[in-house]
C-alpha atoms as a PDB file:
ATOM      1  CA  UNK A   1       2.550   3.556 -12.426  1.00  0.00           C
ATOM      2  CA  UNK A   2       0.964   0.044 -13.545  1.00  0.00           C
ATOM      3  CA  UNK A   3       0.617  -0.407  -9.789  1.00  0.00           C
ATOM      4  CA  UNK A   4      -2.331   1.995  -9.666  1.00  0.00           C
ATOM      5  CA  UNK A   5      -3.917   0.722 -13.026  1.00  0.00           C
ATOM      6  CA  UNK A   6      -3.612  -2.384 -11.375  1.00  0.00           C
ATOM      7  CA  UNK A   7      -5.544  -1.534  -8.203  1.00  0.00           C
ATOM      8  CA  UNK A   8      -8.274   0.466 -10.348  1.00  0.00           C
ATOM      9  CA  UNK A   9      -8.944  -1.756 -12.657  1.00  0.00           C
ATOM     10  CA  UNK A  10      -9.017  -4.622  -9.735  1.00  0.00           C
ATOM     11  CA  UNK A  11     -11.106  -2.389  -8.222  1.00  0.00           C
ATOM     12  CA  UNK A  12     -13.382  -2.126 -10.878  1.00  0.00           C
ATOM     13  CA  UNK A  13     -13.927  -5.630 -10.482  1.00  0.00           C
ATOM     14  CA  UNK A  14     -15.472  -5.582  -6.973  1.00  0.00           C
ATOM     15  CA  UNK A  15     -19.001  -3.976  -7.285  1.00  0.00           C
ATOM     16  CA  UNK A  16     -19.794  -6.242 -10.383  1.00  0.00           C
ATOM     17  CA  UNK A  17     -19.483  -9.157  -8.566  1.00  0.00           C
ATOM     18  CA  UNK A  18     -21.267  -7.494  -5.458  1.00  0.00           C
ATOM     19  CA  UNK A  19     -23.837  -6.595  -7.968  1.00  0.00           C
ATOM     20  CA  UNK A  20     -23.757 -10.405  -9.366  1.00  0.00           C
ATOM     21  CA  UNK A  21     -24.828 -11.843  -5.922  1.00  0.00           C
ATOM     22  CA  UNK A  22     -27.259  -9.468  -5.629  1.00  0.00           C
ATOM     23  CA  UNK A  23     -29.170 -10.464  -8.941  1.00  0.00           C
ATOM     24  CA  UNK A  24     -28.170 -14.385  -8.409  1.00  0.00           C
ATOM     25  CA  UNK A  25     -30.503 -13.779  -4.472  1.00  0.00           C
ATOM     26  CA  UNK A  26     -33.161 -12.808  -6.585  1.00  0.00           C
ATOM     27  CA  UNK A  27     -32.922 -15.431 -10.133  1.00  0.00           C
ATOM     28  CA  UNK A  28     -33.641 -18.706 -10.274  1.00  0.00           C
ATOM     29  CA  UNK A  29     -32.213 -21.548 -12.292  1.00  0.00           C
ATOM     30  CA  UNK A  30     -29.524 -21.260 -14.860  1.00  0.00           C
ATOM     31  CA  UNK A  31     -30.071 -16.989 -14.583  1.00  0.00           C
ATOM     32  CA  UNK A  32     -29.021 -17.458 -11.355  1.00  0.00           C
ATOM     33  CA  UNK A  33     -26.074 -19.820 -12.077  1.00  0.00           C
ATOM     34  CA  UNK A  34     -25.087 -17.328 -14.515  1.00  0.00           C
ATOM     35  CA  UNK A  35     -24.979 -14.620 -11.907  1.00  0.00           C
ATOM     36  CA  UNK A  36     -22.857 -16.844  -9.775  1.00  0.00           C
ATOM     37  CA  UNK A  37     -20.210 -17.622 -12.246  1.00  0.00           C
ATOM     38  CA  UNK A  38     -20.110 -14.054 -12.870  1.00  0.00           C
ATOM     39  CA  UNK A  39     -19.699 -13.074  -9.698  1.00  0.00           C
ATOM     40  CA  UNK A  40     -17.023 -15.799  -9.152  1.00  0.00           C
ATOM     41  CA  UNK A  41     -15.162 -14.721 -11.938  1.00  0.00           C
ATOM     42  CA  UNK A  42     -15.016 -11.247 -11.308  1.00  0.00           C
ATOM     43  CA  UNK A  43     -14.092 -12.146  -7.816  1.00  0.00           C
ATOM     44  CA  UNK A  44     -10.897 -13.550  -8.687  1.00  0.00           C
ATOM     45  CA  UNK A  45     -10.156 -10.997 -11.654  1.00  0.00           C
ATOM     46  CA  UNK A  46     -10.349  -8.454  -8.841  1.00  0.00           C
ATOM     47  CA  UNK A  47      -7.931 -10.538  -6.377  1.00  0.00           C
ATOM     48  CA  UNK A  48      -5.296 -11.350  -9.466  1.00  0.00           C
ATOM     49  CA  UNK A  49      -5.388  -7.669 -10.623  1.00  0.00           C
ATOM     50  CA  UNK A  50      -4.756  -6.595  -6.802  1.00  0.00           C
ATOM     51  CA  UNK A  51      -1.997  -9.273  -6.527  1.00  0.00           C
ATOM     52  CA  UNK A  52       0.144  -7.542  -9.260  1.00  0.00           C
ATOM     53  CA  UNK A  53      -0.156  -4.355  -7.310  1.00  0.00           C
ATOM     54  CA  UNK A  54       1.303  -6.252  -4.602  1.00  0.00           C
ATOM     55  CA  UNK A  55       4.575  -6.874  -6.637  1.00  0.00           C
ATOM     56  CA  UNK A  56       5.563  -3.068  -6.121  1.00  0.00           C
ATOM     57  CA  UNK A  57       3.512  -1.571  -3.734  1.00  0.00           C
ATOM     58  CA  UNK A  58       3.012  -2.322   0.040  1.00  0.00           C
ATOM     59  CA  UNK A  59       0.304  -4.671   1.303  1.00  0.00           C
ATOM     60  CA  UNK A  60      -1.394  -2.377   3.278  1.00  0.00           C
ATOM     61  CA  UNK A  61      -1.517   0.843   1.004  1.00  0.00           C
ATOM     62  CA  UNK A  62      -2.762  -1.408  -2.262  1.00  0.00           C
ATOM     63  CA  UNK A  63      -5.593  -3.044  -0.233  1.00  0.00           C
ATOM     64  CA  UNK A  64      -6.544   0.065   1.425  1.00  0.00           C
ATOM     65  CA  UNK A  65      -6.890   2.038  -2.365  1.00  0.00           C
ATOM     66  CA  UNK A  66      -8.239  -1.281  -4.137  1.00  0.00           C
ATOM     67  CA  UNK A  67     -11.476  -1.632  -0.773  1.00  0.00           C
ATOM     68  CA  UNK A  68     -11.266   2.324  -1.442  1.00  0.00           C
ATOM     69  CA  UNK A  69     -11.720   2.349  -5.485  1.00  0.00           C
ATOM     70  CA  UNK A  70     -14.438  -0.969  -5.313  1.00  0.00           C
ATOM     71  CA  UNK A  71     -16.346   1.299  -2.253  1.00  0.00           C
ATOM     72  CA  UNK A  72     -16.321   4.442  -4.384  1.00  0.00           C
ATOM     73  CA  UNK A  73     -17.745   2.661  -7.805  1.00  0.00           C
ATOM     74  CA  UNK A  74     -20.715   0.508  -5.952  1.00  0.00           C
ATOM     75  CA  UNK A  75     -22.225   3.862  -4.185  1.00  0.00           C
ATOM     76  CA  UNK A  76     -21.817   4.936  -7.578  1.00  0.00           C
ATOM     77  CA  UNK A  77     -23.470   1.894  -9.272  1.00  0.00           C
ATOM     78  CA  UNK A  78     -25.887   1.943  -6.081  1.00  0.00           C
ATOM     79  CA  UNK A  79     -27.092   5.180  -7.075  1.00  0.00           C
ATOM     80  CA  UNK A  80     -27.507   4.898 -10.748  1.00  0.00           C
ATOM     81  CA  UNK A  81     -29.213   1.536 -10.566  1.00  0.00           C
ATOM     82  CA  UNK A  82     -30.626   1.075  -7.351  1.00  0.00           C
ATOM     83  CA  UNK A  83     -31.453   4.811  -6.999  1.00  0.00           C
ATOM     84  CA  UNK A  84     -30.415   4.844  -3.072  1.00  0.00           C
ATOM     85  CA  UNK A  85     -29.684   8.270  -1.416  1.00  0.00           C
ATOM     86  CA  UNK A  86     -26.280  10.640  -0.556  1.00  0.00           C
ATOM     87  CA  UNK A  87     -26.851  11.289   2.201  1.00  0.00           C
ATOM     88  CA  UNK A  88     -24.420  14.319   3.869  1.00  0.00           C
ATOM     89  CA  UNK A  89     -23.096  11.966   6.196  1.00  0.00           C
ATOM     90  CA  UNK A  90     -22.076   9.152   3.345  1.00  0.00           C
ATOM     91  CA  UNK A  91     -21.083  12.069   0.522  1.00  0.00           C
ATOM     92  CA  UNK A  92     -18.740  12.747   4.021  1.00  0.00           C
ATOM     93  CA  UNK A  93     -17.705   9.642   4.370  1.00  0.00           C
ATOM     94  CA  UNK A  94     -16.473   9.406   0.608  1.00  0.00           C
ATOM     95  CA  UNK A  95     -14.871  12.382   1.294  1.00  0.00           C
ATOM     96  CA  UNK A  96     -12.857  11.357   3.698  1.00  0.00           C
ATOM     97  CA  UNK A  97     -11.752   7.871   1.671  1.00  0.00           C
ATOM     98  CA  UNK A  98     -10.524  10.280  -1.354  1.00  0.00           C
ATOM     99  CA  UNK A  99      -8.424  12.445   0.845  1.00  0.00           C
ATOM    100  CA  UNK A 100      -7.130   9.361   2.444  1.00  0.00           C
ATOM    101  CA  UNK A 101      -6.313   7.870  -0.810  1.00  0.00           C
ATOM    102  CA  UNK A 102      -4.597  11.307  -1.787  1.00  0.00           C
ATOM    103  CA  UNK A 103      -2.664  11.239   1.532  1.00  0.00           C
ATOM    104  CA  UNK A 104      -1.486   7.689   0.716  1.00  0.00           C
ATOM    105  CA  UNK A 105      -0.610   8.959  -2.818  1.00  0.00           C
ATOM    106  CA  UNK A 106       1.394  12.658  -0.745  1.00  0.00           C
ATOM    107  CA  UNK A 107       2.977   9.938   1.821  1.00  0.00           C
ATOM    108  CA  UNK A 108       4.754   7.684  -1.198  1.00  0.00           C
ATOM    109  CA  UNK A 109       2.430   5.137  -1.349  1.00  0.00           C
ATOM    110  CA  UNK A 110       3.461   3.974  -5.334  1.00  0.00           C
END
């Protein structure tokens, strides 16, 4: 059960530093330093938090729902803030990464 909070919260992790470089591309100076540190940190909050997911849950099913969870919250993010388009092909394509995480959830994944 922590194994999943784990990965989400990991997860949750990944589009703010994705977010971070973004803003530190287009800062200069000590903003952009700041966006860099940020992005740093939250990089390696989102590895540690993985890493204890690790402990009881395989390799391959914890990365696949952590990429899964940080993929979901930046089109999220993307859309909100950056106001980019679902398209039906993406909206698809989430789809598809939900019902894998559900069959990886069905299959005994945690």
């Amino acid at each position: 059960m922590f194994a999943l909070l784990y990965i989400i919260v990991g997860g949750c992790f990944e589009p703010v530093w994705v977010f971070a470089l973004d803003k530190a591309d287009k800062s200069e100076g000590r903003r952009m330093m700041g966006f860099y540190a940020i992005a740093l940190t939250c990089m390696f909050l989102s590895i540690f938090f993985l890493s204890f997911a690790m402990r009881t849950v395989s390799v391959g099913v914890s990365y696949a729902m952590w990429t899964a969870v940080g993929s979901i919250l930046t089109l999220i993010i993307s859309k909100i803030f950056y106001n980019e388009m679902f398209k039906p092909l993406k909206i698809l394509g989430v789809t598809m990464i939900l019902i894998g995480i559900v069959g990886l959830e069905l299959a005994g994944g945690l």
